[in-house]
Protein backbone atom coordinates (compact mmCIF):
# COMPACT_ATOMS: atom_id res chain seq x y z
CA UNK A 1 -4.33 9.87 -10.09
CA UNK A 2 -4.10 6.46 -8.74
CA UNK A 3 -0.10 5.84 -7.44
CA UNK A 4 1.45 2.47 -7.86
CA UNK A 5 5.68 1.92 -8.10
CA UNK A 6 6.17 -0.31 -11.14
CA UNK A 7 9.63 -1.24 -12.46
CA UNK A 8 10.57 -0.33 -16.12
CA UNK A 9 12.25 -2.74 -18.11
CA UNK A 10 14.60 -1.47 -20.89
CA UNK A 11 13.53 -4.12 -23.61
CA UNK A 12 10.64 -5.49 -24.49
CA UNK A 13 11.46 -8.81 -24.54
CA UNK A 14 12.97 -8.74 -20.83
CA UNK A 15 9.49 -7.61 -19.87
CA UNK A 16 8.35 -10.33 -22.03
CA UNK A 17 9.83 -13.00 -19.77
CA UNK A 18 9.33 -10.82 -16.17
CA UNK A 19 13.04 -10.02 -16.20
CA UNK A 20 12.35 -6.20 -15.76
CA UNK A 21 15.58 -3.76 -14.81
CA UNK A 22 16.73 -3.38 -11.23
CA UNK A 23 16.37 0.48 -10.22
CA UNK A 24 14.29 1.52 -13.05
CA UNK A 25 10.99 2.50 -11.50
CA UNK A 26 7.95 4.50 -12.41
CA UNK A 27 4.64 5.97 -10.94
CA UNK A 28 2.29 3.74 -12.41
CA UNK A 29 -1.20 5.59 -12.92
CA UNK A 30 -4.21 2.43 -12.52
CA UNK A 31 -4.06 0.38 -9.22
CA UNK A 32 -5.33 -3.29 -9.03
CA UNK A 33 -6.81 -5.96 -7.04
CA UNK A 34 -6.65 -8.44 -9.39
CA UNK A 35 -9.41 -11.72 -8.12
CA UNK A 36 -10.35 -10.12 -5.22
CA UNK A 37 -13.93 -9.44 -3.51
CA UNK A 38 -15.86 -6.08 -2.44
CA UNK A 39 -15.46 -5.62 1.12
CA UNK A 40 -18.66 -4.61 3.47
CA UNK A 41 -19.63 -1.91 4.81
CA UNK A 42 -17.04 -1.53 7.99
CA UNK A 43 -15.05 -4.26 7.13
CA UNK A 44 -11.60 -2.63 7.06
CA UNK A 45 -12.00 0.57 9.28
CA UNK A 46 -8.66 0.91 9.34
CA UNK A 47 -8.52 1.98 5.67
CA UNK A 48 -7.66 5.42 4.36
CA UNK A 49 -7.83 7.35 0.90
CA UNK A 50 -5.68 9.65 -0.13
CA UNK A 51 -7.10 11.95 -2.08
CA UNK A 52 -6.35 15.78 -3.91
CA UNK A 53 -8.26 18.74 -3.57
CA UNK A 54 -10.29 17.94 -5.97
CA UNK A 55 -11.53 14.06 -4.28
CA UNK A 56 -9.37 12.15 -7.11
CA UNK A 57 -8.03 9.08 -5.15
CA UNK A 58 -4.25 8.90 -5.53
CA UNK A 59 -3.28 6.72 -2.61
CA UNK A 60 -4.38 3.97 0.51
CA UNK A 61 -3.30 4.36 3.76
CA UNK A 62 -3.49 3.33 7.26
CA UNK A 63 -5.10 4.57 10.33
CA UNK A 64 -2.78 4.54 13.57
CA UNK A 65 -4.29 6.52 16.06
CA UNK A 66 -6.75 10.10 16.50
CA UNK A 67 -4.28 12.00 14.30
CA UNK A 68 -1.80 10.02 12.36
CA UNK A 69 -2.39 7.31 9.31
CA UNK A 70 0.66 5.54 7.52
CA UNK A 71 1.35 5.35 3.60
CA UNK A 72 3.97 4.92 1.31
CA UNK A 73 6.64 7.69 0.78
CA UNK A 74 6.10 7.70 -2.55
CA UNK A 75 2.73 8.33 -2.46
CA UNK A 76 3.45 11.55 -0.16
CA UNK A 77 6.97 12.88 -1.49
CA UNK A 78 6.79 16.19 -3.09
CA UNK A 79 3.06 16.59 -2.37
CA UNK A 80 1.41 20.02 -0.39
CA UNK A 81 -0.64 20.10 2.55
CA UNK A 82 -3.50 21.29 0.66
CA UNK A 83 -3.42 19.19 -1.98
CA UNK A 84 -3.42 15.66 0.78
CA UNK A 85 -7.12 14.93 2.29
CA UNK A 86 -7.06 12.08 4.21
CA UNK A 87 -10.21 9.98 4.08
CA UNK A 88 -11.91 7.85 6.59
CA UNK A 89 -14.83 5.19 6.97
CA UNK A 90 -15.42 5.36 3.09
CA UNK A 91 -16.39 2.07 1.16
CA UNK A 92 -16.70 3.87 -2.19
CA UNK A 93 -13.91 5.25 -3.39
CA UNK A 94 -15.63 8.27 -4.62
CA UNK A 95 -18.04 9.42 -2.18
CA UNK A 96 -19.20 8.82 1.72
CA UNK A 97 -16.47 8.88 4.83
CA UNK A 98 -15.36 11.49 6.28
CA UNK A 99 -12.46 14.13 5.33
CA UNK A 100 -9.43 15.48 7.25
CA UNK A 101 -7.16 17.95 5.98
CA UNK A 102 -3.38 17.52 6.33
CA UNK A 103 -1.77 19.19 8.86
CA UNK A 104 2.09 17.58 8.76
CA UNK A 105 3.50 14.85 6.32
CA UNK A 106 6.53 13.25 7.65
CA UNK A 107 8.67 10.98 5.19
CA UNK A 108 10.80 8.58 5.72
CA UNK A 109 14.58 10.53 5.89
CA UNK A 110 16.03 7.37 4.25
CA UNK A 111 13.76 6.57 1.50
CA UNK A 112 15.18 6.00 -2.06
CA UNK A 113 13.16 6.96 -5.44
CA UNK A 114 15.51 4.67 -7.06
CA UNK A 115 15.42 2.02 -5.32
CA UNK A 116 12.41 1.69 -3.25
CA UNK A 117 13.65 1.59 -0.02
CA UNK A 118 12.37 2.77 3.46
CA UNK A 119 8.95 3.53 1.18
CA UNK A 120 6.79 4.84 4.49
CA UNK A 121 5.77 8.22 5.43
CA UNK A 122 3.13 9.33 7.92
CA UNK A 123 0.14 12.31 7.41
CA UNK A 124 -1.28 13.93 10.39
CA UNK A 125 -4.64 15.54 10.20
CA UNK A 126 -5.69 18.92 11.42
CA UNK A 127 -8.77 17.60 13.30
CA UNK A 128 -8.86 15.03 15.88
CA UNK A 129 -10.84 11.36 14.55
CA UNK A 130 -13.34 10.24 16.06
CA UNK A 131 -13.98 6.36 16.19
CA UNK A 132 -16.48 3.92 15.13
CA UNK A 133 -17.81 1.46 13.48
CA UNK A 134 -16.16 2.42 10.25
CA UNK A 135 -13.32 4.31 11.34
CA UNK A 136 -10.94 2.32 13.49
CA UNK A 137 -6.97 2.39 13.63
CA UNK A 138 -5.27 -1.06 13.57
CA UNK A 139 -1.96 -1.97 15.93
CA UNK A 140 0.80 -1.82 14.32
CA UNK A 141 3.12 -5.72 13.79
CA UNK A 142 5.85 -5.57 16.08
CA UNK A 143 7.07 -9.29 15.21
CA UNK A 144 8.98 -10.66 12.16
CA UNK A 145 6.38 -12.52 9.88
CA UNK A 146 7.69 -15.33 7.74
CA UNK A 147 6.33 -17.20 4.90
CA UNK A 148 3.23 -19.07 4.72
CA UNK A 149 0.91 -16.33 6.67
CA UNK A 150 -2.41 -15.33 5.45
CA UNK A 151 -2.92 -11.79 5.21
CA UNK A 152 -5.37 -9.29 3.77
CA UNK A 153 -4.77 -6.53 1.07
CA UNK A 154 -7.50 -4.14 0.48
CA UNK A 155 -7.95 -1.42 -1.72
CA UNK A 156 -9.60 0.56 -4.34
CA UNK A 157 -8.49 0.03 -8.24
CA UNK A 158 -9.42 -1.74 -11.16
CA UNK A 159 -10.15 -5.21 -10.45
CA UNK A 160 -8.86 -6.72 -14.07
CA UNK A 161 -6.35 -5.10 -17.06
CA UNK A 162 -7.84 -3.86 -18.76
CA UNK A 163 -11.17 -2.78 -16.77
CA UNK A 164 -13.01 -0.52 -15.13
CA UNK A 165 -12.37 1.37 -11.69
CA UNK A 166 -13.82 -0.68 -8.72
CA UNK A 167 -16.74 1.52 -7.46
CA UNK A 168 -16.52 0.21 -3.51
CA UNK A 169 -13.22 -1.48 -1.58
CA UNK A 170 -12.11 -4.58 -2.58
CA UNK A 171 -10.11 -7.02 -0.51
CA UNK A 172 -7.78 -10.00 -1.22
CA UNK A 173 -6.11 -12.91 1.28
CA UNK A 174 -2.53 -13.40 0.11
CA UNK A 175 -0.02 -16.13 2.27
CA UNK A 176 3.32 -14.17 2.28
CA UNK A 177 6.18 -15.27 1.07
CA UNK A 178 9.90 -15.59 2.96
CA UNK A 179 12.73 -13.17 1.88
CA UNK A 180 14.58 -15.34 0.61
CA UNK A 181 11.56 -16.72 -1.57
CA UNK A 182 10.52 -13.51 -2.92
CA UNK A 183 14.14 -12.83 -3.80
CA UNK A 184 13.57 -15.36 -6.57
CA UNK A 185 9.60 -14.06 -7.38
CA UNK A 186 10.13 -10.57 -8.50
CA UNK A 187 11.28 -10.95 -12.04
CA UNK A 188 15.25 -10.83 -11.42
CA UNK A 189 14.61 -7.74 -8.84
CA UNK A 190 16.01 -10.19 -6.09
CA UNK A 191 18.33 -7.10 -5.56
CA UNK A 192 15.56 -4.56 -4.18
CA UNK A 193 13.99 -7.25 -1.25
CA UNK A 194 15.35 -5.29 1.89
CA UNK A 195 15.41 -6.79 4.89
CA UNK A 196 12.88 -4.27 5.68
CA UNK A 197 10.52 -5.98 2.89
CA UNK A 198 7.95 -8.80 2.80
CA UNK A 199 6.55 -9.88 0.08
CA UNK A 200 2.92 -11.78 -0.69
CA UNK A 201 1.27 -13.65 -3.15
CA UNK A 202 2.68 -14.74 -6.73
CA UNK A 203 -0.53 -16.44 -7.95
CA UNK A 204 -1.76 -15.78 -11.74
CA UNK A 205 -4.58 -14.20 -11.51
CA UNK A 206 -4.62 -13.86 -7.93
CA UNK A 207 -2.75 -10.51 -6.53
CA UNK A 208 -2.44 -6.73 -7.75
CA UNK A 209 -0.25 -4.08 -9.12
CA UNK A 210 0.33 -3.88 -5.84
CA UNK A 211 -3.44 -2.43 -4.81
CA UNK A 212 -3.46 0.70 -3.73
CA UNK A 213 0.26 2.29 -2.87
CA UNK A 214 0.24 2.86 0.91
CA UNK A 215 -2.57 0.80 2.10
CA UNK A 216 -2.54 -2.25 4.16
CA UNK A 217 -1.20 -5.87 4.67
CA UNK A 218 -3.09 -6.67 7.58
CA UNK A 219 -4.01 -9.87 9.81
CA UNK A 220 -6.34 -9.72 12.11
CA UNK A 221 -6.41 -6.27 13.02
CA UNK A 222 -2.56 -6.24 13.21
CA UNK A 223 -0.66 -4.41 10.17
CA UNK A 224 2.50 -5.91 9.04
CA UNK A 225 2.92 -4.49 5.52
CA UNK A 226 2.68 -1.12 3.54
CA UNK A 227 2.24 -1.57 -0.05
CA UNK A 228 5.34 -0.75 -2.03
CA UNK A 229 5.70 -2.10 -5.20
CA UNK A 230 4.99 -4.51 -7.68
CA UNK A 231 5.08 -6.17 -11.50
CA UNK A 232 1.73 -5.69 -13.06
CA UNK A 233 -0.51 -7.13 -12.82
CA UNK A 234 -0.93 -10.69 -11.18
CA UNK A 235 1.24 -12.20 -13.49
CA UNK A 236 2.44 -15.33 -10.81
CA UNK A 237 4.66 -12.42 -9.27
CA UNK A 238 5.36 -11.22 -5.80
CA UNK A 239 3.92 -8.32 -4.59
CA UNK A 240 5.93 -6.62 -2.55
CA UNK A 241 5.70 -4.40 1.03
CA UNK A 242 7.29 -2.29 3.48
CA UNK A 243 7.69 -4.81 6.47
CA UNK A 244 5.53 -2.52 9.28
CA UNK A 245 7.98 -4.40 11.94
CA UNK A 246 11.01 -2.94 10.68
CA UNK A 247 9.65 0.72 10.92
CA UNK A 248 7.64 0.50 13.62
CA UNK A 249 9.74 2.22 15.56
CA UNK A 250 9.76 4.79 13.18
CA UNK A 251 6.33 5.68 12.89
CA UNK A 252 5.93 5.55 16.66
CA UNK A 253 8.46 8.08 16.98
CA UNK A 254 6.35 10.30 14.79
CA UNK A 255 2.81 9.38 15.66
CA UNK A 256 2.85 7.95 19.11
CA UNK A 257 0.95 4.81 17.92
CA UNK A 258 0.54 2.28 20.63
């Protein structure tokens, strides 16, 4: 199953108008890149699947070193060792890449299922990685990005609602959005953008549901978000990101990322 954090409103006519309930959230079971393009071969080596036992994608991530990748807490919470294969260098989302099993999963200690917050956790694998053309980490963002910067989502997911899985990676350039702009672009959920949030996109059309939980917001080959959650599905609003900045020193602490 496919992971995205959607809220719930609690009428239909608040949903109606994108006025959805603070606090009320879900695990929503498609993922979406909504107007985006298939990526090459190689193009984003820093990409990871999360996947069960049984190969069924559930989650992105992102590749920080030999041994570590980054996600979403809420894609990792609750979940077993055995049941967490981390998957590298794969441009279909079903086959190809290679696998790791998980050897530690490390959650953030002040992440909130209610509200969202501190939504990062990091998976180590039991094997060292090997590097290459298709498997690459990415640095880390140590610097506060503001609005107006064009980054990259990528993903797997359907790529309209309704639809049909995407078969390969898909990618999509967003500009992000200030705080303080997203506070008013989330459907009345000004409430749940942290200071340890950024937010991108807001086009109709143009954006996701919020792509795949845990992967990347990337520019250049620097990551400075960790998909969160979102308001399906690109409906004109923000999509919204744990600011890699803010926990940097976080998942250094657990990874020893440079």
């Amino acid at each position: 199953m496919l992971k995205f954090v959607v809220i719930l409103s609690l009428a239909a006519v608040a949903l109606s108008e994108g006025k959805l309930a603070p606090g009320r959230f879900t695990e929503y079971t498609e993922s979406f890149v909504v107007g985006g393009s298939t990526a090459s071969v190689g193009q984003f080596p820093y990409q990871a699947s999360l996947r069960s036992s049984g190969n069924a994608h559930f989650c992105g991530g992102i590749l920080v070193n030999s041994r570590w990748i980054t996600s979403a807490a809420h894609c990792t919470v609750g979940r077993s060792l055995a049941n967490t294969i981390v998957v590298l260098g794969a441009h279909s989302r079903t086959t190809g890449g290679t696998r790791f099993n998980s050897a530690r999963i490390v959650n953030h200690p002040s992440y909130n299922a209610n509200t969202i917050a501190n939504d990062v956790s990091v998976v180590q694998t039991t094997a060292g990685i090997g590097f290459g053309n298709t498997i690459r980490p990415i640095t880390l963002g140590s610097a506060t990005v503001g609005g107006g910067v064009n980054a990259v989502l990528s993903g797997w997911g359907l790529t309209s609602s309704p639809g049909s899985l995407a078969a390969n990676l898909q990618f999509l350039t967003k500009a992000t959005l200030t705080n303080a702009n997203c506070q008013n672009r989330v459907g009345g959920n000004g409430n749940l953008i942290f200071a340890h949030k950024i937010c991108a996109g807001g086009q109709v059309g143009r954006g996701a549901c919020s792509g795949d939980s845990g992967g990347p917001l990337a520019v250049g080959n620097t990551v400075i978000g960790i998909v969160s959650w979102g308001i399906p599905c690109a409906r004109g609003f923000a999509d919204v990101y744990d600011r890699v900045s803010s926990h940097r020193n976080w998942i250094l602490g657990h990874t020893g990322a440079q």
